[in-house]
PDB file of N, CA and C in Angstrom:
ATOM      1  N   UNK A   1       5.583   2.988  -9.106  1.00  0.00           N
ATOM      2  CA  UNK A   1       4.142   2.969  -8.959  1.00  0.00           C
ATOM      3  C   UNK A   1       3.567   4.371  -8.913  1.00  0.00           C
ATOM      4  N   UNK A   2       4.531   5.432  -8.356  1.00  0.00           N
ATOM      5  CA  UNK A   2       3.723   6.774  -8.553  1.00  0.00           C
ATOM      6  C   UNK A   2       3.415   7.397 -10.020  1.00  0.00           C
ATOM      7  N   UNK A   3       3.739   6.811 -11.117  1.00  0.00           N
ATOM      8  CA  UNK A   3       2.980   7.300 -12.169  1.00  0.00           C
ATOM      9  C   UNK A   3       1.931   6.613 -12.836  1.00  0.00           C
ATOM     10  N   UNK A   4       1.371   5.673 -11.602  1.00  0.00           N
ATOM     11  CA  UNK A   4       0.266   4.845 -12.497  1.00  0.00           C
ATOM     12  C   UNK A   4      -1.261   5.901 -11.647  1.00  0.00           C
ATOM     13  N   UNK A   5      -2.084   5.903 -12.211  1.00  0.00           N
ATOM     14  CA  UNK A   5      -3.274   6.531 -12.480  1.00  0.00           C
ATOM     15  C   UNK A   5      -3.909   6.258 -11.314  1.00  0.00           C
ATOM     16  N   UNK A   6      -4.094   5.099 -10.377  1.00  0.00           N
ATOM     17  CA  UNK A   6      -4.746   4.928  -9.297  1.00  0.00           C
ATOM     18  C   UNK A   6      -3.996   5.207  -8.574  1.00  0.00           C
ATOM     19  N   UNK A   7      -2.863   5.669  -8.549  1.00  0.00           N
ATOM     20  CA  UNK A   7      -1.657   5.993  -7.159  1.00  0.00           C
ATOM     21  C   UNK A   7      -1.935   7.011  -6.473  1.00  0.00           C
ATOM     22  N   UNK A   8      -2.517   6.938  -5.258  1.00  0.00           N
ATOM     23  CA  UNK A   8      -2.616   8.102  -4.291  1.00  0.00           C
ATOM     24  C   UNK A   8      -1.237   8.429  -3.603  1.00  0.00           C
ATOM     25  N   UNK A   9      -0.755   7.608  -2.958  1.00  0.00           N
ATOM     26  CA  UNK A   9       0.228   8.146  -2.005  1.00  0.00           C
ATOM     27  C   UNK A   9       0.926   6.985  -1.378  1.00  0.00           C
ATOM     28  N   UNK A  10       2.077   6.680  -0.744  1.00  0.00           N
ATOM     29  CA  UNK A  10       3.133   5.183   0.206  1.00  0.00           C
ATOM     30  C   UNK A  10       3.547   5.930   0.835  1.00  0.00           C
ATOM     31  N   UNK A  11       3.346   5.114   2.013  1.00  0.00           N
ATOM     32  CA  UNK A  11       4.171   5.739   3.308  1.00  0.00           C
ATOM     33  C   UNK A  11       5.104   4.880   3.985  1.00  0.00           C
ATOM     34  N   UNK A  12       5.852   4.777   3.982  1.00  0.00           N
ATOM     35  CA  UNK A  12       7.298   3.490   4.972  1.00  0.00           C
ATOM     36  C   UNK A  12       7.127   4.576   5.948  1.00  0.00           C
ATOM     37  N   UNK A  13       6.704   3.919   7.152  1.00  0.00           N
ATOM     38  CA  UNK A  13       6.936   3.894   8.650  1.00  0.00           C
ATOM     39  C   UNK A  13       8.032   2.488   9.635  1.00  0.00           C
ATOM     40  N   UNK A  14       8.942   3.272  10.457  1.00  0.00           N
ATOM     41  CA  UNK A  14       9.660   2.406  11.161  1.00  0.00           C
ATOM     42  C   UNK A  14       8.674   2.274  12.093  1.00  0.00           C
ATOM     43  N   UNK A  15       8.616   0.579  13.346  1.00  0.00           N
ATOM     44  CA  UNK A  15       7.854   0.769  14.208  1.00  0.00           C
ATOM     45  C   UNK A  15       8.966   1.308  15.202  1.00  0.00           C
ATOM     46  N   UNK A  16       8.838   2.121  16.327  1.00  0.00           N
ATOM     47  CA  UNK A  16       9.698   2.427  17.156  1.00  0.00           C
ATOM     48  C   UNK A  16       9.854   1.595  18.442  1.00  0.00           C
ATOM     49  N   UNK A  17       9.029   0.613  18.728  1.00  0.00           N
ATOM     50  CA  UNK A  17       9.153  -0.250  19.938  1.00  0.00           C
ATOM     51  C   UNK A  17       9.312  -1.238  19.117  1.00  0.00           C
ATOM     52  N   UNK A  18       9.531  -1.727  17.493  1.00  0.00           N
ATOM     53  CA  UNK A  18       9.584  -2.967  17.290  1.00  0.00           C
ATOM     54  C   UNK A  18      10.579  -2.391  16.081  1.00  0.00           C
ATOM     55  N   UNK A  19      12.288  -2.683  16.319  1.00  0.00           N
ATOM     56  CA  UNK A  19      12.691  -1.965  15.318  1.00  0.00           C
ATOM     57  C   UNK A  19      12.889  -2.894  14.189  1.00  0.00           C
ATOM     58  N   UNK A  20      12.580  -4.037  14.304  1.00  0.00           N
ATOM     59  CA  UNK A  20      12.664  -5.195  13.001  1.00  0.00           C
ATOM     60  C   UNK A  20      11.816  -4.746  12.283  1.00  0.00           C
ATOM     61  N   UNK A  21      10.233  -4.232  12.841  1.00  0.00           N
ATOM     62  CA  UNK A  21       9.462  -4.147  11.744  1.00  0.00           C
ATOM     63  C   UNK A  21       9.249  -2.689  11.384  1.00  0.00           C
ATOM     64  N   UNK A  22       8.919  -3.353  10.098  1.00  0.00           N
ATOM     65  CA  UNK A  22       8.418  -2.028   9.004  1.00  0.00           C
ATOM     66  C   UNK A  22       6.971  -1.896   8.561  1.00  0.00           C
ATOM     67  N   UNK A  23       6.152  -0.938   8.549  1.00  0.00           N
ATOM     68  CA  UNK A  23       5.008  -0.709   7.624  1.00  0.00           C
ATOM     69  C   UNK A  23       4.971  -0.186   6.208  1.00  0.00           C
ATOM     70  N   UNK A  24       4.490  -0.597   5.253  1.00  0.00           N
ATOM     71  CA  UNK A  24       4.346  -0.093   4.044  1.00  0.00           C
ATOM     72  C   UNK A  24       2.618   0.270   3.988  1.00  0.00           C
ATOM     73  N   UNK A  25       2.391   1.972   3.769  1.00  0.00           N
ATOM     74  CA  UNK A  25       1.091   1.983   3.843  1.00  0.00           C
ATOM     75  C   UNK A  25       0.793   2.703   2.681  1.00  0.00           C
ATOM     76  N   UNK A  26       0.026   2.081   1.694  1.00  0.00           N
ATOM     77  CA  UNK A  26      -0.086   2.644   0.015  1.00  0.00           C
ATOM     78  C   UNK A  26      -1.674   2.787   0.086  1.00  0.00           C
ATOM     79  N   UNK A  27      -1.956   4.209  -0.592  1.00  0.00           N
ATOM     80  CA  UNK A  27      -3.363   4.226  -1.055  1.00  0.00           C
ATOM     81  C   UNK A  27      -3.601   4.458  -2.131  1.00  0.00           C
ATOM     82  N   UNK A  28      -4.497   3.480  -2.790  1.00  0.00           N
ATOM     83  CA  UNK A  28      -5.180   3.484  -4.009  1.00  0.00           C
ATOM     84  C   UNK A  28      -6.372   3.894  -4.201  1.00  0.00           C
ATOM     85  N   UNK A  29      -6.494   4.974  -5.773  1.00  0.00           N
ATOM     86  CA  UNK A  29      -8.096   4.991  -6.117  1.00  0.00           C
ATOM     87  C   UNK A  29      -8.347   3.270  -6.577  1.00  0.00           C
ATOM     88  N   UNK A  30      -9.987   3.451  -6.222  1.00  0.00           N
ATOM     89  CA  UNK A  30     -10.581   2.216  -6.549  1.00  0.00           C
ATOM     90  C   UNK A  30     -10.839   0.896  -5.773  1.00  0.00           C
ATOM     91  N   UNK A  31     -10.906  -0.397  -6.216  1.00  0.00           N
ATOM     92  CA  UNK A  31     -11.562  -1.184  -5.112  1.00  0.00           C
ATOM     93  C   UNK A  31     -11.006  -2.208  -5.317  1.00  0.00           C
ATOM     94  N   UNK A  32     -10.547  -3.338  -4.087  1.00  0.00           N
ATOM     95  CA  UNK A  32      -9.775  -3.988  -3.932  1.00  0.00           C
ATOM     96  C   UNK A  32      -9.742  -4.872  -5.131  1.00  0.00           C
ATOM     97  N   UNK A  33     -10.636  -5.722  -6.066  1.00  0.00           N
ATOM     98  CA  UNK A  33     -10.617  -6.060  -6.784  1.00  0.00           C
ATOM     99  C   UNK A  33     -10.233  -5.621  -8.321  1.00  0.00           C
ATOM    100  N   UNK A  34     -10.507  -4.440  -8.456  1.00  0.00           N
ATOM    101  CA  UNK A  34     -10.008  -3.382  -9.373  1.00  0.00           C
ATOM    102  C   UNK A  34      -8.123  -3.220  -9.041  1.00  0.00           C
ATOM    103  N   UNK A  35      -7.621  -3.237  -7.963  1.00  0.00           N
ATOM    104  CA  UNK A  35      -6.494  -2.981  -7.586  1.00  0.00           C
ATOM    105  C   UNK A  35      -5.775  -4.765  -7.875  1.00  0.00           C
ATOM    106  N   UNK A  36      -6.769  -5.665  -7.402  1.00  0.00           N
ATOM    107  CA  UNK A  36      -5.634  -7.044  -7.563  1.00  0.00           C
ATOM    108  C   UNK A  36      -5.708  -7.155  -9.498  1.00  0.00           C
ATOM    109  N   UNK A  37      -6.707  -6.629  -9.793  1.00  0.00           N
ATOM    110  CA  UNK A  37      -7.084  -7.163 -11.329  1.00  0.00           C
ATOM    111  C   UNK A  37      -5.838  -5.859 -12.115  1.00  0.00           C
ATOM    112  N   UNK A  38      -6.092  -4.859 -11.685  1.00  0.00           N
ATOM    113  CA  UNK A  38      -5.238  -3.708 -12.715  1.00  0.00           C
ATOM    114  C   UNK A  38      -3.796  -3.317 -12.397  1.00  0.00           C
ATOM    115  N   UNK A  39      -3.446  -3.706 -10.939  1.00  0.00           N
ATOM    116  CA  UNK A  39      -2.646  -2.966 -10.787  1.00  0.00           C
ATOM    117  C   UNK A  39      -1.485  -4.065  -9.974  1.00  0.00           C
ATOM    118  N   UNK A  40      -1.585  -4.827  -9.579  1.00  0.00           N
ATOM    119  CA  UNK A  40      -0.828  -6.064  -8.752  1.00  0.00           C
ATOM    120  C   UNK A  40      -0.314  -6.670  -9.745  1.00  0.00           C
ATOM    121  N   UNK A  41      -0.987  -6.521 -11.476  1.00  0.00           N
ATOM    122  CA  UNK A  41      -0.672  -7.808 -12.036  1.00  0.00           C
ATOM    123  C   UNK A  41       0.608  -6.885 -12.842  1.00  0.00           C
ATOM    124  N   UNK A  42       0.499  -5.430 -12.790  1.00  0.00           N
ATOM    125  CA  UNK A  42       1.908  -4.421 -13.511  1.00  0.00           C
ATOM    126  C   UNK A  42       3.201  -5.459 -13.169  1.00  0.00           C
ATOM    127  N   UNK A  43       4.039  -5.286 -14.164  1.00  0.00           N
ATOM    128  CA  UNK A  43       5.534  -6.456 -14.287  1.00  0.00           C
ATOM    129  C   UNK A  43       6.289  -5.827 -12.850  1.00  0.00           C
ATOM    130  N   UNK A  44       6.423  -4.259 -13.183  1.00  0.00           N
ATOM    131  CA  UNK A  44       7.218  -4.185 -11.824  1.00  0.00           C
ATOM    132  C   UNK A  44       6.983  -4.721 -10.612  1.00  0.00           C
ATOM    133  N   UNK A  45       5.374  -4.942 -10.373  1.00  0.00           N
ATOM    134  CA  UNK A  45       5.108  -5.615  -8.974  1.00  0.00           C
ATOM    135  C   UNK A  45       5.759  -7.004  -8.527  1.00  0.00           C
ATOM    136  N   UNK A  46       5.634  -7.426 -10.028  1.00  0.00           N
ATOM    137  CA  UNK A  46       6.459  -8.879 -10.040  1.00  0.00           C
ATOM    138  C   UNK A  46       7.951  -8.654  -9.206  1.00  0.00           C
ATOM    139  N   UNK A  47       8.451  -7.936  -9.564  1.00  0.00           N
ATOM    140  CA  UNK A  47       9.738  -7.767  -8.969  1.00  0.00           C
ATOM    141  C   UNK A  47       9.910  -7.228  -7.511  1.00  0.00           C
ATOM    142  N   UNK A  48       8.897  -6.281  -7.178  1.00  0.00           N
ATOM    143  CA  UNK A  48       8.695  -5.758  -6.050  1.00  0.00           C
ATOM    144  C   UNK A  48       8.044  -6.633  -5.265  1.00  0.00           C
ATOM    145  N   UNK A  49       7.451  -7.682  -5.893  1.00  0.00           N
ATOM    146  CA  UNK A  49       7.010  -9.023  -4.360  1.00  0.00           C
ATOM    147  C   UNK A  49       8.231  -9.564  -4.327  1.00  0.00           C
ATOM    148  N   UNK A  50       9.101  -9.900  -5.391  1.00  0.00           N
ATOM    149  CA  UNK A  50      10.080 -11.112  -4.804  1.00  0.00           C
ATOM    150  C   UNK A  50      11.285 -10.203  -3.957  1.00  0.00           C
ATOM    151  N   UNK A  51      11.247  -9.016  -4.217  1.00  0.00           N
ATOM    152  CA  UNK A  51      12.126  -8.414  -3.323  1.00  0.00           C
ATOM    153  C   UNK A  51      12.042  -8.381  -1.837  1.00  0.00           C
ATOM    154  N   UNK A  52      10.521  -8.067  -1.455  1.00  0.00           N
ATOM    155  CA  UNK A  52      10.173  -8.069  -0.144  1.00  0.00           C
ATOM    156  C   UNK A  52       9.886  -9.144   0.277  1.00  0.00           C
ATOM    157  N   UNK A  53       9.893 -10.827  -0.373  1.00  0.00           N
ATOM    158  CA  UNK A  53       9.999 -11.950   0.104  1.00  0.00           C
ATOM    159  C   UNK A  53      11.295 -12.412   0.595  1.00  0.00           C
ATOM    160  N   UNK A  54      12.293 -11.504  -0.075  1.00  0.00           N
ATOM    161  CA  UNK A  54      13.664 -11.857   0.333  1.00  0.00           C
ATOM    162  C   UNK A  54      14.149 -11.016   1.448  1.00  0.00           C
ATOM    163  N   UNK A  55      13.219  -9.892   2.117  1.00  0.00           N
ATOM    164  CA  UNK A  55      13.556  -9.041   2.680  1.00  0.00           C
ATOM    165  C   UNK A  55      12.412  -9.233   4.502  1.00  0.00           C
ATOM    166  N   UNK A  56      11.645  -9.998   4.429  1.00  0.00           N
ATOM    167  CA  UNK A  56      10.724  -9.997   5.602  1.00  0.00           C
ATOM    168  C   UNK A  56      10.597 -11.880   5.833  1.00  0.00           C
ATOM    169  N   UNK A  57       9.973 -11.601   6.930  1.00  0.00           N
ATOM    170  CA  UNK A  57       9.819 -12.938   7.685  1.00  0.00           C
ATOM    171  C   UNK A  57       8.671 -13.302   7.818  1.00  0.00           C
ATOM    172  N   UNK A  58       7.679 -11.956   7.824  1.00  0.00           N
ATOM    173  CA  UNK A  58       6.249 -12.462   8.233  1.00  0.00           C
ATOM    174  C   UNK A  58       5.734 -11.573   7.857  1.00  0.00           C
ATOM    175  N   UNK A  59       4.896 -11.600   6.803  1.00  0.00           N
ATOM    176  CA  UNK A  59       3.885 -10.260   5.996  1.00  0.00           C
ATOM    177  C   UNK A  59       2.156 -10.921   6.473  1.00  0.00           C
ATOM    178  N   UNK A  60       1.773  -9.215   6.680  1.00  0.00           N
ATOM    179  CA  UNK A  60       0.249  -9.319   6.782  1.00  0.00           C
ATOM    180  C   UNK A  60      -0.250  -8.094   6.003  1.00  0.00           C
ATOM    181  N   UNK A  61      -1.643  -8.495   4.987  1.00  0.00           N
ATOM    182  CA  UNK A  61      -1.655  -7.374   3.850  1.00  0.00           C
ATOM    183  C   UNK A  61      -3.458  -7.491   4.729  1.00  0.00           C
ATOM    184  N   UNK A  62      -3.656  -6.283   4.528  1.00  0.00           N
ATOM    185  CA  UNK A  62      -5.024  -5.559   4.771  1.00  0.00           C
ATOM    186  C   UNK A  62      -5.591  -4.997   4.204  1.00  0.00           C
ATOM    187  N   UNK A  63      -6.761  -4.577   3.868  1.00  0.00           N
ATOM    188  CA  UNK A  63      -7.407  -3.905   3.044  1.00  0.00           C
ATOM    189  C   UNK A  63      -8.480  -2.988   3.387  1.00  0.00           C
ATOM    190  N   UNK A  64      -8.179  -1.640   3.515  1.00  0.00           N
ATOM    191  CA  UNK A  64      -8.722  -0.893   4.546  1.00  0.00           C
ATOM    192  C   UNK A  64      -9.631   0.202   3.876  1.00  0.00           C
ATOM    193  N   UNK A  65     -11.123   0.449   4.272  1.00  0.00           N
ATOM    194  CA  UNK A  65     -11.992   1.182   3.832  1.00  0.00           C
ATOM    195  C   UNK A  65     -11.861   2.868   4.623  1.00  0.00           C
ATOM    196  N   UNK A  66     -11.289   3.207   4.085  1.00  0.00           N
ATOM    197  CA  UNK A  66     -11.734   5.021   5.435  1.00  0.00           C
ATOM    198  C   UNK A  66     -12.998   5.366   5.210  1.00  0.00           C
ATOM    199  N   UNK A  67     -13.680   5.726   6.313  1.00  0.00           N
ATOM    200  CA  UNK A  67     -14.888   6.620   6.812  1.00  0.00           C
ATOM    201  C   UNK A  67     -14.929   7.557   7.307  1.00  0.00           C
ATOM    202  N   UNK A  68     -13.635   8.403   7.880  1.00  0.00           N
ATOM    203  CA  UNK A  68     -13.629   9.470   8.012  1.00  0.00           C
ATOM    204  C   UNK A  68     -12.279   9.819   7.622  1.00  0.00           C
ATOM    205  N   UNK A  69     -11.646  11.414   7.121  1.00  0.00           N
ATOM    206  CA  UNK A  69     -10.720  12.188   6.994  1.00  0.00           C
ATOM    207  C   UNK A  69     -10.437  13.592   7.625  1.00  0.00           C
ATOM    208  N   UNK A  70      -9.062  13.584   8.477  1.00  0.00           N
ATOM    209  CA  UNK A  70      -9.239  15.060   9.054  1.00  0.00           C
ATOM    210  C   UNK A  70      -7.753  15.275   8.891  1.00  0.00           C
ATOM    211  N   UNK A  71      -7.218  16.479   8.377  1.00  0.00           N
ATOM    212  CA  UNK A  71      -6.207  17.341   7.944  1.00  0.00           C
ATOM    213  C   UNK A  71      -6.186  17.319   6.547  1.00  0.00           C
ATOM    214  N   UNK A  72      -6.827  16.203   5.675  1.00  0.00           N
ATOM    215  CA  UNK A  72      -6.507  16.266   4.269  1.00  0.00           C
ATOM    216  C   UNK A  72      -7.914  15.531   3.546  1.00  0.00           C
ATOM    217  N   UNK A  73      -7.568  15.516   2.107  1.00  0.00           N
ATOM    218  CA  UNK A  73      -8.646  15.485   1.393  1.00  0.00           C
ATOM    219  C   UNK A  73      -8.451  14.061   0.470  1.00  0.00           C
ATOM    220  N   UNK A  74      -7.525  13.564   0.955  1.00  0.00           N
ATOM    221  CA  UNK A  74      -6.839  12.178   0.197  1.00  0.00           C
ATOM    222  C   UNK A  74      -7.790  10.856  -0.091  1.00  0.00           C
ATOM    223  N   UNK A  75      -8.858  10.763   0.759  1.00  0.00           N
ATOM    224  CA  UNK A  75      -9.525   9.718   0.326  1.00  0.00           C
ATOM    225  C   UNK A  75     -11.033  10.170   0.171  1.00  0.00           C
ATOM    226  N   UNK A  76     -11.346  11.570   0.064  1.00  0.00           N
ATOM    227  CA  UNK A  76     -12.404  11.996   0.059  1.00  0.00           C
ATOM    228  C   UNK A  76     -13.933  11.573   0.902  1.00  0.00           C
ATOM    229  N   UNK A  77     -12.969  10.496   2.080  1.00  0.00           N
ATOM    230  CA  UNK A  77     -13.671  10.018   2.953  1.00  0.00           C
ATOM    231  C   UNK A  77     -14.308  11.392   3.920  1.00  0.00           C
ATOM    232  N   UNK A  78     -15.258  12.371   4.330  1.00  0.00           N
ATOM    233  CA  UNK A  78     -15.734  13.370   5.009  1.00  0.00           C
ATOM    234  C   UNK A  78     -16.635  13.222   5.946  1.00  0.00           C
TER     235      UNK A  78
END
């Protein structure tokens, strides 16, 4: 996914009081609908959902607007 055009940045975080779980935190240019329409439907994703269906127990997906940014310039949120 890092050479597609809307790819900002993924972050895998362990939780440290919950060591089962994992975070996957990806930012995209553009808007959630732009992202399910252009970029969810790429073949590799196909493969990358059924992997993490075989790999988790309980997924929750969010969709998060920033309004503010401080140390970096990544979402041009100011």
């Amino acid at each position: 996914m890092s050479s597609e055009k809307a790819f900002i940045s993924a972050i895998v975080s362990d939780n440290l009081d919950q060591p089962d779980e994992l975070l996957i935190y990806e930012t995209w240019k553009g808007t959630r609908d732009s992202w399910l329409d252009e970029e969810f439907t790429k073949p590799y994703r196909k493969d990358y959902e059924v992997r993490l269906d075989d790999l988790i127990v309980e997924r929750s997906v969010s969709w998060l607007q920033p309004n503010r940014e401080w140390g970096s310039h990544i979402t041009n949120a100011y």
